[in-house]
C-alpha atoms as a PDB file:
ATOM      1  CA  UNK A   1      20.598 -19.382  35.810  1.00  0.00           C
ATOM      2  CA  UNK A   2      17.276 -17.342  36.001  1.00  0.00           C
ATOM      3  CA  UNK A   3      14.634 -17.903  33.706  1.00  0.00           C
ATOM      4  CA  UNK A   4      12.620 -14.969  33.034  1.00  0.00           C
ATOM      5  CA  UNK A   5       9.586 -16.730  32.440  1.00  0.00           C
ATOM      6  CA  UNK A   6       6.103 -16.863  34.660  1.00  0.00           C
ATOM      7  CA  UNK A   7       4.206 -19.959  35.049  1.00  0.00           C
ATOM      8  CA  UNK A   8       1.151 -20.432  36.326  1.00  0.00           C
ATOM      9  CA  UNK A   9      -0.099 -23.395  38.112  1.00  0.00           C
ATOM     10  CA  UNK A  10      -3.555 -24.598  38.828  1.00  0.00           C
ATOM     11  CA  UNK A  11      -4.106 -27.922  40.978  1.00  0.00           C
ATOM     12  CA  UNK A  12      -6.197 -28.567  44.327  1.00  0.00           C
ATOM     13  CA  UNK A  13      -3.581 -30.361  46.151  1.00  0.00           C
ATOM     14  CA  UNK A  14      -1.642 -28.230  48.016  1.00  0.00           C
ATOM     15  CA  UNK A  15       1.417 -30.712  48.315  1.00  0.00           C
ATOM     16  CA  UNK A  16       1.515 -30.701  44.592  1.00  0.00           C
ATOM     17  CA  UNK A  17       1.683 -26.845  43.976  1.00  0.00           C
ATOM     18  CA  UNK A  18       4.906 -26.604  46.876  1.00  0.00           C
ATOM     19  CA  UNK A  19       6.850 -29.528  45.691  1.00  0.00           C
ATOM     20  CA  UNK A  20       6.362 -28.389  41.519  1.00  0.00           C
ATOM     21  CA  UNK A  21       7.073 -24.620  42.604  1.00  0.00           C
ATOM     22  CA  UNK A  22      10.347 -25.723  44.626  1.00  0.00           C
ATOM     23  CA  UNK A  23      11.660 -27.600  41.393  1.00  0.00           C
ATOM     24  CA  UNK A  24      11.298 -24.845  39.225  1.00  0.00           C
ATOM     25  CA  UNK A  25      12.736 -22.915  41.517  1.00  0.00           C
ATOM     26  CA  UNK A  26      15.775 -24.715  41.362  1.00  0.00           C
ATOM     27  CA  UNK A  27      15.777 -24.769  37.715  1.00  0.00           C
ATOM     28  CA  UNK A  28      16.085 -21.025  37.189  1.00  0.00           C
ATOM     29  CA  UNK A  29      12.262 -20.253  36.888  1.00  0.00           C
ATOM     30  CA  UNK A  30      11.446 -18.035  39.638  1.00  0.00           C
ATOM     31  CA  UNK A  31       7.821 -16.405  38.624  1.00  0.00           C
ATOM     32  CA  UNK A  32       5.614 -19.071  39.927  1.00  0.00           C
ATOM     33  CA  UNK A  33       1.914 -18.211  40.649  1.00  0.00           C
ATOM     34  CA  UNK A  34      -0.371 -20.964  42.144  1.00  0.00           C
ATOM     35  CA  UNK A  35      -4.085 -21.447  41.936  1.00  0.00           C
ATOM     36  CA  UNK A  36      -6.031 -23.952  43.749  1.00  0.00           C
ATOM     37  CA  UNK A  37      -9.803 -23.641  41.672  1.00  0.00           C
ATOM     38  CA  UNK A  38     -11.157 -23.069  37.980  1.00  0.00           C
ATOM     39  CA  UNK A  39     -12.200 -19.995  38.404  1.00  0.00           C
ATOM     40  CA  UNK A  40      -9.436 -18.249  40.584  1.00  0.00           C
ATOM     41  CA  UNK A  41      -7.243 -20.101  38.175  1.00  0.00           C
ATOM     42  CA  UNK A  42      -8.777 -18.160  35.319  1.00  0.00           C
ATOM     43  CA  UNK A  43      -8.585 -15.336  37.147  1.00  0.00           C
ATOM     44  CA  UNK A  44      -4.839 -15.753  37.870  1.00  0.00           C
ATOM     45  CA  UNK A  45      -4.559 -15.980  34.329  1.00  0.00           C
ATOM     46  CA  UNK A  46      -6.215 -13.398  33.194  1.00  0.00           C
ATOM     47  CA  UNK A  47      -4.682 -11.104  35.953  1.00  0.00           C
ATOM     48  CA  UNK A  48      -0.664 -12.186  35.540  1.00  0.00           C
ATOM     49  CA  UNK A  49      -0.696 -13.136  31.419  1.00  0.00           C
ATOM     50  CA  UNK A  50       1.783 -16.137  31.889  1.00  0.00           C
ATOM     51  CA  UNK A  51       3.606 -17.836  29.665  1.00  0.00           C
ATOM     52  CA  UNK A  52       3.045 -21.029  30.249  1.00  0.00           C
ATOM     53  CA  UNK A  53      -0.010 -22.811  32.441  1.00  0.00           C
ATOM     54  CA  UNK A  54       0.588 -26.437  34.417  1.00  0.00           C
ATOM     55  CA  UNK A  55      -3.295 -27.635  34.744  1.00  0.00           C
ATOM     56  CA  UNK A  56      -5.212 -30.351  36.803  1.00  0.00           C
ATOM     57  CA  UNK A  57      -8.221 -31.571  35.141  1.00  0.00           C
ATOM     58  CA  UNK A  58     -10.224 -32.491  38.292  1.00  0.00           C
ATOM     59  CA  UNK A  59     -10.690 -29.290  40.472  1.00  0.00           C
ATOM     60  CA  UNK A  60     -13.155 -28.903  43.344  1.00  0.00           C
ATOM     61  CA  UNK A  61     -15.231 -26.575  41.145  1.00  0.00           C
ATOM     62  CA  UNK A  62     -15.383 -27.576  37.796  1.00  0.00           C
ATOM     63  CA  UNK A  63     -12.588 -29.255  35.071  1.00  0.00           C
ATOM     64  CA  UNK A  64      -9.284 -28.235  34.010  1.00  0.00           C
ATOM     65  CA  UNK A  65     -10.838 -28.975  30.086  1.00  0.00           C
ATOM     66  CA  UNK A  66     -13.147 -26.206  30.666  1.00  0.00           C
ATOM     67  CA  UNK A  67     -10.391 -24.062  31.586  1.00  0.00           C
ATOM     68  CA  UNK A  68      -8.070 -25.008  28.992  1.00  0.00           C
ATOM     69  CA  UNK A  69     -11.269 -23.766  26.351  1.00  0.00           C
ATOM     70  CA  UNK A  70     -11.609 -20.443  28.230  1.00  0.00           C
ATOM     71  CA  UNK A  71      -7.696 -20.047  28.144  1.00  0.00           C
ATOM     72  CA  UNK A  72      -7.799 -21.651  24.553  1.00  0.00           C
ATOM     73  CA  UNK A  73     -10.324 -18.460  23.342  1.00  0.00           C
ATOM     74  CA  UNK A  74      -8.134 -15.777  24.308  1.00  0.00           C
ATOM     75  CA  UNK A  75      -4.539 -16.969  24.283  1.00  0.00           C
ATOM     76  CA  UNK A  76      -1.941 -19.563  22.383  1.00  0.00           C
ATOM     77  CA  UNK A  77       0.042 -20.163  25.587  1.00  0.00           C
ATOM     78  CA  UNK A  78       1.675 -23.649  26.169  1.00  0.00           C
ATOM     79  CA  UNK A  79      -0.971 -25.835  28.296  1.00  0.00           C
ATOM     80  CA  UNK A  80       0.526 -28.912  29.886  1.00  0.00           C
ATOM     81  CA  UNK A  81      -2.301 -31.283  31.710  1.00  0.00           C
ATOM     82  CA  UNK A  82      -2.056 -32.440  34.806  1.00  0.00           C
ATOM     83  CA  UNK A  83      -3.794 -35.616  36.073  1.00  0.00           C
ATOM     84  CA  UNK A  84      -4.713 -39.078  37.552  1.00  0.00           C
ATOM     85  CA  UNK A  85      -6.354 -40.051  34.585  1.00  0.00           C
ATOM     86  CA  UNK A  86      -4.339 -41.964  32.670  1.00  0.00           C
ATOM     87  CA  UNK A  87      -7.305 -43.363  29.703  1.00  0.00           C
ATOM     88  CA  UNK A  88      -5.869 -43.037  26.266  1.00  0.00           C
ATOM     89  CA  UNK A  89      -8.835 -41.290  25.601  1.00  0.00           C
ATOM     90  CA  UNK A  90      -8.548 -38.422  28.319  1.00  0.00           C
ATOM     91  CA  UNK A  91      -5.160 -37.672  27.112  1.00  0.00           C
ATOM     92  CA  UNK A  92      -6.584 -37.576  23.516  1.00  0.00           C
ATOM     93  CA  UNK A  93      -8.969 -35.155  24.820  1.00  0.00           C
ATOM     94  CA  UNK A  94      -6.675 -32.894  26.677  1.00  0.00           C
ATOM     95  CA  UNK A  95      -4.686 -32.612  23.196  1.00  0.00           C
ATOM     96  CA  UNK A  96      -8.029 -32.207  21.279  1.00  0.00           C
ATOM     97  CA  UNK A  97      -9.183 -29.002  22.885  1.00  0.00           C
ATOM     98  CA  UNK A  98      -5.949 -26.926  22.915  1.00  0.00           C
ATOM     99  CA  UNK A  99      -3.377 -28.845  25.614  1.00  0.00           C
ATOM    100  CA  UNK A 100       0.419 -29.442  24.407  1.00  0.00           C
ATOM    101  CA  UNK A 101       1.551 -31.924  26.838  1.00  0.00           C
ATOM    102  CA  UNK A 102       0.017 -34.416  29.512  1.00  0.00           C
ATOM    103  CA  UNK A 103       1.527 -35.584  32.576  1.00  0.00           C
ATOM    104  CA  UNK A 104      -0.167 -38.497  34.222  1.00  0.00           C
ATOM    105  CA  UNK A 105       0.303 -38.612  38.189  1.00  0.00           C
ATOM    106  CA  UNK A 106       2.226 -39.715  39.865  1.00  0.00           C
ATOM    107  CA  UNK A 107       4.966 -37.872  38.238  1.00  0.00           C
ATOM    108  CA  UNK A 108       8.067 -37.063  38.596  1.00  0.00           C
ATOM    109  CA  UNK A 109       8.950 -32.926  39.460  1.00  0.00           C
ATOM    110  CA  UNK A 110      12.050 -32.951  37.906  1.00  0.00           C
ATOM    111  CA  UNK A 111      10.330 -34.218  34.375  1.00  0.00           C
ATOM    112  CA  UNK A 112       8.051 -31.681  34.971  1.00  0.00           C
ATOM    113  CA  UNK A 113      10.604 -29.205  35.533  1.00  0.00           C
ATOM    114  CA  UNK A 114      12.296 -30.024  31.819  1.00  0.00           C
ATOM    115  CA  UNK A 115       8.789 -30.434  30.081  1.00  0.00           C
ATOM    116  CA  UNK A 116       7.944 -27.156  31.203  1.00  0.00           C
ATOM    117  CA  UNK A 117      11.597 -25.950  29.834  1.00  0.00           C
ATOM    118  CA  UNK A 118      10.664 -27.718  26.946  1.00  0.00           C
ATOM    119  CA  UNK A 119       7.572 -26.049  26.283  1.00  0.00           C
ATOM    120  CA  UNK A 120       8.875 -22.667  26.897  1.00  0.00           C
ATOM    121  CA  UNK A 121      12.132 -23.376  24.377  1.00  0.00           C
ATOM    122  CA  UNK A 122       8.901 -24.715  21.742  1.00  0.00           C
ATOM    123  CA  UNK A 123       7.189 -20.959  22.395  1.00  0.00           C
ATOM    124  CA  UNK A 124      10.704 -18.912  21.470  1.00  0.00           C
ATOM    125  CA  UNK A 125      10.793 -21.090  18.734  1.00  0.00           C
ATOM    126  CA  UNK A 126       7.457 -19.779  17.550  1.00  0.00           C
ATOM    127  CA  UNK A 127       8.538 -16.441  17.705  1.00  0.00           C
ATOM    128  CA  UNK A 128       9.587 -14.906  14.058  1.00  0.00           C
ATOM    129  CA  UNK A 129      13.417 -14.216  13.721  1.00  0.00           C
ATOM    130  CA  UNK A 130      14.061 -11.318  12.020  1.00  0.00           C
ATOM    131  CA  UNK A 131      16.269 -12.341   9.732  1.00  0.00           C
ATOM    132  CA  UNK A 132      13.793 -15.261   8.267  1.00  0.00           C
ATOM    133  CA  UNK A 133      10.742 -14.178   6.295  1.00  0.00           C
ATOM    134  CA  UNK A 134       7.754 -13.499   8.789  1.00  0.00           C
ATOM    135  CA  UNK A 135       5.297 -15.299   5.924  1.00  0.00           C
ATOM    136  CA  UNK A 136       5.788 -18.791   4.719  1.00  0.00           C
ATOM    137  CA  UNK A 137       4.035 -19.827   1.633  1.00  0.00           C
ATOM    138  CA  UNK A 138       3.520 -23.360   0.185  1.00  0.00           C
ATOM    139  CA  UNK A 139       0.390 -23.919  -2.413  1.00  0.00           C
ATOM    140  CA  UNK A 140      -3.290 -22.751  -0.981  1.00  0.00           C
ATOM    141  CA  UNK A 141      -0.870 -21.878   2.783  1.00  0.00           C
ATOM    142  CA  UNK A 142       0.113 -19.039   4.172  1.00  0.00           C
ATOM    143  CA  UNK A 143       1.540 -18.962   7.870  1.00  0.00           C
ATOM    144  CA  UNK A 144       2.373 -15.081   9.051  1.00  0.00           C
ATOM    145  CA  UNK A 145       4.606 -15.855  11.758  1.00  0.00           C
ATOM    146  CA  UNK A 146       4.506 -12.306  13.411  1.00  0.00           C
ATOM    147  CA  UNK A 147       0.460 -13.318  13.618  1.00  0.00           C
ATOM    148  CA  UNK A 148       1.000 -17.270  14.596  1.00  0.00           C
ATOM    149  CA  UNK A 149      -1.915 -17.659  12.269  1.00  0.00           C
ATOM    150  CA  UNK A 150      -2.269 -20.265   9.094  1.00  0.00           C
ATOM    151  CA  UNK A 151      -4.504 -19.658   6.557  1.00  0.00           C
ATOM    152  CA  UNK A 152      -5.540 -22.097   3.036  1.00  0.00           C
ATOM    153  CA  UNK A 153      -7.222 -20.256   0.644  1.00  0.00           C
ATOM    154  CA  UNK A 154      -6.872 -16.844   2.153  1.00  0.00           C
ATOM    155  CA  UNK A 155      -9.184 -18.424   4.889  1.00  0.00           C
ATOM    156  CA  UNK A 156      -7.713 -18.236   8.830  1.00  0.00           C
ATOM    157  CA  UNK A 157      -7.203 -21.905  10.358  1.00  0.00           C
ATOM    158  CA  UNK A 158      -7.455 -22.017  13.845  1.00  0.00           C
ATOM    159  CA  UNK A 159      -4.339 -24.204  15.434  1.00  0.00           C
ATOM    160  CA  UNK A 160      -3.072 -24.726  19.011  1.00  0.00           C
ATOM    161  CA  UNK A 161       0.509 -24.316  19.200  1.00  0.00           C
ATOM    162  CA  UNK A 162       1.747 -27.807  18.647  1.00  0.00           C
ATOM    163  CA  UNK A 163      -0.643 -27.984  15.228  1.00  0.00           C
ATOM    164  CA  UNK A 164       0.995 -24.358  14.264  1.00  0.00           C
ATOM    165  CA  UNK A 165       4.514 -25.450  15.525  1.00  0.00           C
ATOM    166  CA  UNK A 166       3.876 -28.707  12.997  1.00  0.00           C
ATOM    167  CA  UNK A 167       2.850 -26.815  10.052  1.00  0.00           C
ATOM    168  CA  UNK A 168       5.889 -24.406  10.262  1.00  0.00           C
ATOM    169  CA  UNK A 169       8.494 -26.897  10.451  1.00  0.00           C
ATOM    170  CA  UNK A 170       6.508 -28.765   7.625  1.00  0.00           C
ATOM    171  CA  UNK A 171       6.395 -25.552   5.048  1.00  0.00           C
ATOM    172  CA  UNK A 172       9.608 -25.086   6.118  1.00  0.00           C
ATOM    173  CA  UNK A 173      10.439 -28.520   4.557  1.00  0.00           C
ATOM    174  CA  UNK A 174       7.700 -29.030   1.770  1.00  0.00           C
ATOM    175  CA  UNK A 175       7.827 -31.848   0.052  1.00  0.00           C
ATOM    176  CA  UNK A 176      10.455 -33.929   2.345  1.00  0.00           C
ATOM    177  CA  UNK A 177      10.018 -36.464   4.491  1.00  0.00           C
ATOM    178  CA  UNK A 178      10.156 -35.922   8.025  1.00  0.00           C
ATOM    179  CA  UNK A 179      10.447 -38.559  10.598  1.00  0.00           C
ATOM    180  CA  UNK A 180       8.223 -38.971  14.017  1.00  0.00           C
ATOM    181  CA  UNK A 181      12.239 -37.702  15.642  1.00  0.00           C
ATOM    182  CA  UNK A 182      12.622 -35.373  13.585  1.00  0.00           C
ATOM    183  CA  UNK A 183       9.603 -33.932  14.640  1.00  0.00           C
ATOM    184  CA  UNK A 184       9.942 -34.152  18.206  1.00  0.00           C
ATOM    185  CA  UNK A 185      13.714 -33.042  18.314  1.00  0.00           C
ATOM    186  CA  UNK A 186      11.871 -29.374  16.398  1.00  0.00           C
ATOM    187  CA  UNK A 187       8.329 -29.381  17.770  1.00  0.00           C
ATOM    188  CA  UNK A 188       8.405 -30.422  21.653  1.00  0.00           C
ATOM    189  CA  UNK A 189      11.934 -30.593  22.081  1.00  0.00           C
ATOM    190  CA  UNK A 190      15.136 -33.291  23.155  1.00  0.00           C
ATOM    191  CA  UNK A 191      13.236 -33.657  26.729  1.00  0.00           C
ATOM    192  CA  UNK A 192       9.700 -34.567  25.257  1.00  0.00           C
ATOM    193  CA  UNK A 193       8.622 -37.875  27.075  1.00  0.00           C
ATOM    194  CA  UNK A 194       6.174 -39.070  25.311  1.00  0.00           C
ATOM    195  CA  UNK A 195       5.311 -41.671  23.003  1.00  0.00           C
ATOM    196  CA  UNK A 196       4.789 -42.141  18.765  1.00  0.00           C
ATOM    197  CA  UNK A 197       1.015 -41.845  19.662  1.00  0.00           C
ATOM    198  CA  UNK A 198       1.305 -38.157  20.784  1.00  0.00           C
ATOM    199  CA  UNK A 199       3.061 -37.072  17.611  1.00  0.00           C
ATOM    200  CA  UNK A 200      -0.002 -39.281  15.723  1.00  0.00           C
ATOM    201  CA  UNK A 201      -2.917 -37.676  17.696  1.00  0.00           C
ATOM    202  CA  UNK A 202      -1.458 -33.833  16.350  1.00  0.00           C
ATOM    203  CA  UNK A 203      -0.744 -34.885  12.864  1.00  0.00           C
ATOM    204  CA  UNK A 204      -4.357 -36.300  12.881  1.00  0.00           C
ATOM    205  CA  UNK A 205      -6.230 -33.177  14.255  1.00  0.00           C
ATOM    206  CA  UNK A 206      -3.649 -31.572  11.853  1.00  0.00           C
ATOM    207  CA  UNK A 207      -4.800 -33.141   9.031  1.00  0.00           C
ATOM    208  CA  UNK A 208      -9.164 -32.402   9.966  1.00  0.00           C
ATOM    209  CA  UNK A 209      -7.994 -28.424  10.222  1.00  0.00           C
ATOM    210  CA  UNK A 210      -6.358 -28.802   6.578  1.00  0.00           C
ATOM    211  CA  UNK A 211      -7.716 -31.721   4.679  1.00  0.00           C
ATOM    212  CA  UNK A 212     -11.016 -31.225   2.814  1.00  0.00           C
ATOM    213  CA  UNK A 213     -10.959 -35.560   3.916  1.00  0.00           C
ATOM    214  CA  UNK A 214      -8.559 -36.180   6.818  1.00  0.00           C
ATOM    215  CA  UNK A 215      -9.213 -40.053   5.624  1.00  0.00           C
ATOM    216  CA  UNK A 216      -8.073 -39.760   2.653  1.00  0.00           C
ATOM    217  CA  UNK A 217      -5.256 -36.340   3.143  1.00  0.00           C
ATOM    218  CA  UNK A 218      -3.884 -34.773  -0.077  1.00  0.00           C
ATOM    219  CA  UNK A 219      -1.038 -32.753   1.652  1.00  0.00           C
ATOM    220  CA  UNK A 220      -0.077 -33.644   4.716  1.00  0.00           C
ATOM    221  CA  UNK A 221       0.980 -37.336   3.523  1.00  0.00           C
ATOM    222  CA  UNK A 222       1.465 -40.372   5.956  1.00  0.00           C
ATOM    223  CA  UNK A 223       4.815 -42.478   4.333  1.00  0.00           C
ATOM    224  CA  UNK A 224       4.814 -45.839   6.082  1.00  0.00           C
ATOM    225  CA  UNK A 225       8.020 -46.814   7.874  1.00  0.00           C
ATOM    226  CA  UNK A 226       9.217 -43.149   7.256  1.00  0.00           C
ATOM    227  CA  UNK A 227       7.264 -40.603   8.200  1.00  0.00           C
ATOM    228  CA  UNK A 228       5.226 -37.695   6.990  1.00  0.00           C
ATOM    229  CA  UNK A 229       5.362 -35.231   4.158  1.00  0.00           C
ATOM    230  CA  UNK A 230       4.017 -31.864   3.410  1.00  0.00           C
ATOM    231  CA  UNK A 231       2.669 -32.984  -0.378  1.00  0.00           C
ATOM    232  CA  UNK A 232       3.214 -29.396  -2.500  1.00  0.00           C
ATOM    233  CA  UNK A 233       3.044 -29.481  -6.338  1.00  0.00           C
ATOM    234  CA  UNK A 234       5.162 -27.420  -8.242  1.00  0.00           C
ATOM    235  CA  UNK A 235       4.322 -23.625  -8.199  1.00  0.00           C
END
């Protein structure tokens, strides 16, 4: 079945680009545009407005982080990292500035192929149903989901799609506890890969976008052995 969605992909190695463009092929997604540097990858994106962007972080002329910012200032779409690093820490910082998933090479393409399905299931998700109320409101929040955009206090909080995808489900369910499955089953999806510390790193950037102290949060409350809460008091 055909999936009417483009993806853009931006990695040096040309190997990579035929055999991850073959297996989406195969799974239905047939808009596939390539890229082999940072800056003609930019430019592909600017040019074709995909929906969802597979990127290396080491390219011949600069990082895929630095791309991921410039994509990050303009647009919300899914970002899923490529790369041989495989550091805690450079998958922290691929989450940090705006990525939603991060696939380590080697890989396999056909996980690729369902995280990418994943991720584009994640971005209907995000899109308001008509039939549900495009604002949801929970104590000092306010998330206009016509907009994507959160705001406490009447003041706009900036969020990557993961960190908006959180809060949603979490007003959604104020004041329940939600476990780390429950979570990935509604945020990234049946096919997610990844481990309790992905889930952790979002819920703690979460928290420094919402928390006056992230140390120490008010609302968005860690219950040991359980899960996590969106703390509300009675309106």
């Amino acid at each position: 079945m055909s999936i009417n969605k483009k993806v853009l992909i931006i990695d040096d190695e040309e190997d990579i680009l035929k055999l991850i463009k073959t297996v989406l092929k195969k799974e239905g997604v047939e808009n596939v545009i390539t890229a082999t540097t940072a800056k003609d990858g930019f430019d592909q994106f600017q040019k074709s407005n995909p929906d969802i962007v597979l990127l290396d972080i080491m390219l011949p002329d600069g990082e895929g982080y630095d791309v991921c910012r410039q994509i990050r200032s303009v647009s919300m779409v899914p970002i899923l990292f490529l790369s041989a690093k495989t550091e805690e820490i450079d998958k922290i910082l691929g989450f940090a500035i705006g990525g939603d998933d991060y696939i380590s090479k080697p890989f396999s393409p056909k996980e690729v192929a369902y995280r990418v399905k994943a991720q584009l299931r994640r971005a209907e998700y995000m899109q308001p149903e008509k039939e549900k109320d495009s604002i949801l409101k929970a104590g000092p929040f306010e998330l206009h989901e016509e907009k994507a955009q959160l705001t406490k206090n009447g003041e706009i909080v900036q969020l990557n799609p993961k960190e908006l995808g959180l809060m949603k489900y979490f007003l959604r369910n104020k004041n329940r506890v939600l476990s780390k499955e429950q979570l990935y089953d509604t945020v990234w999806g049946d096919e997610f890969f990844g481990d309790d510390n992905t889930v952790m790193v979002h819920i703690r950037r979460l928290r420094e976008k919402i928390e006056e102290n992230p140390s120490h949060p008010q609302h968005l409350v860690t219950l040991k052995g359980l899960g996590y809460k969106l703390s509300i008091e009675d309106e």
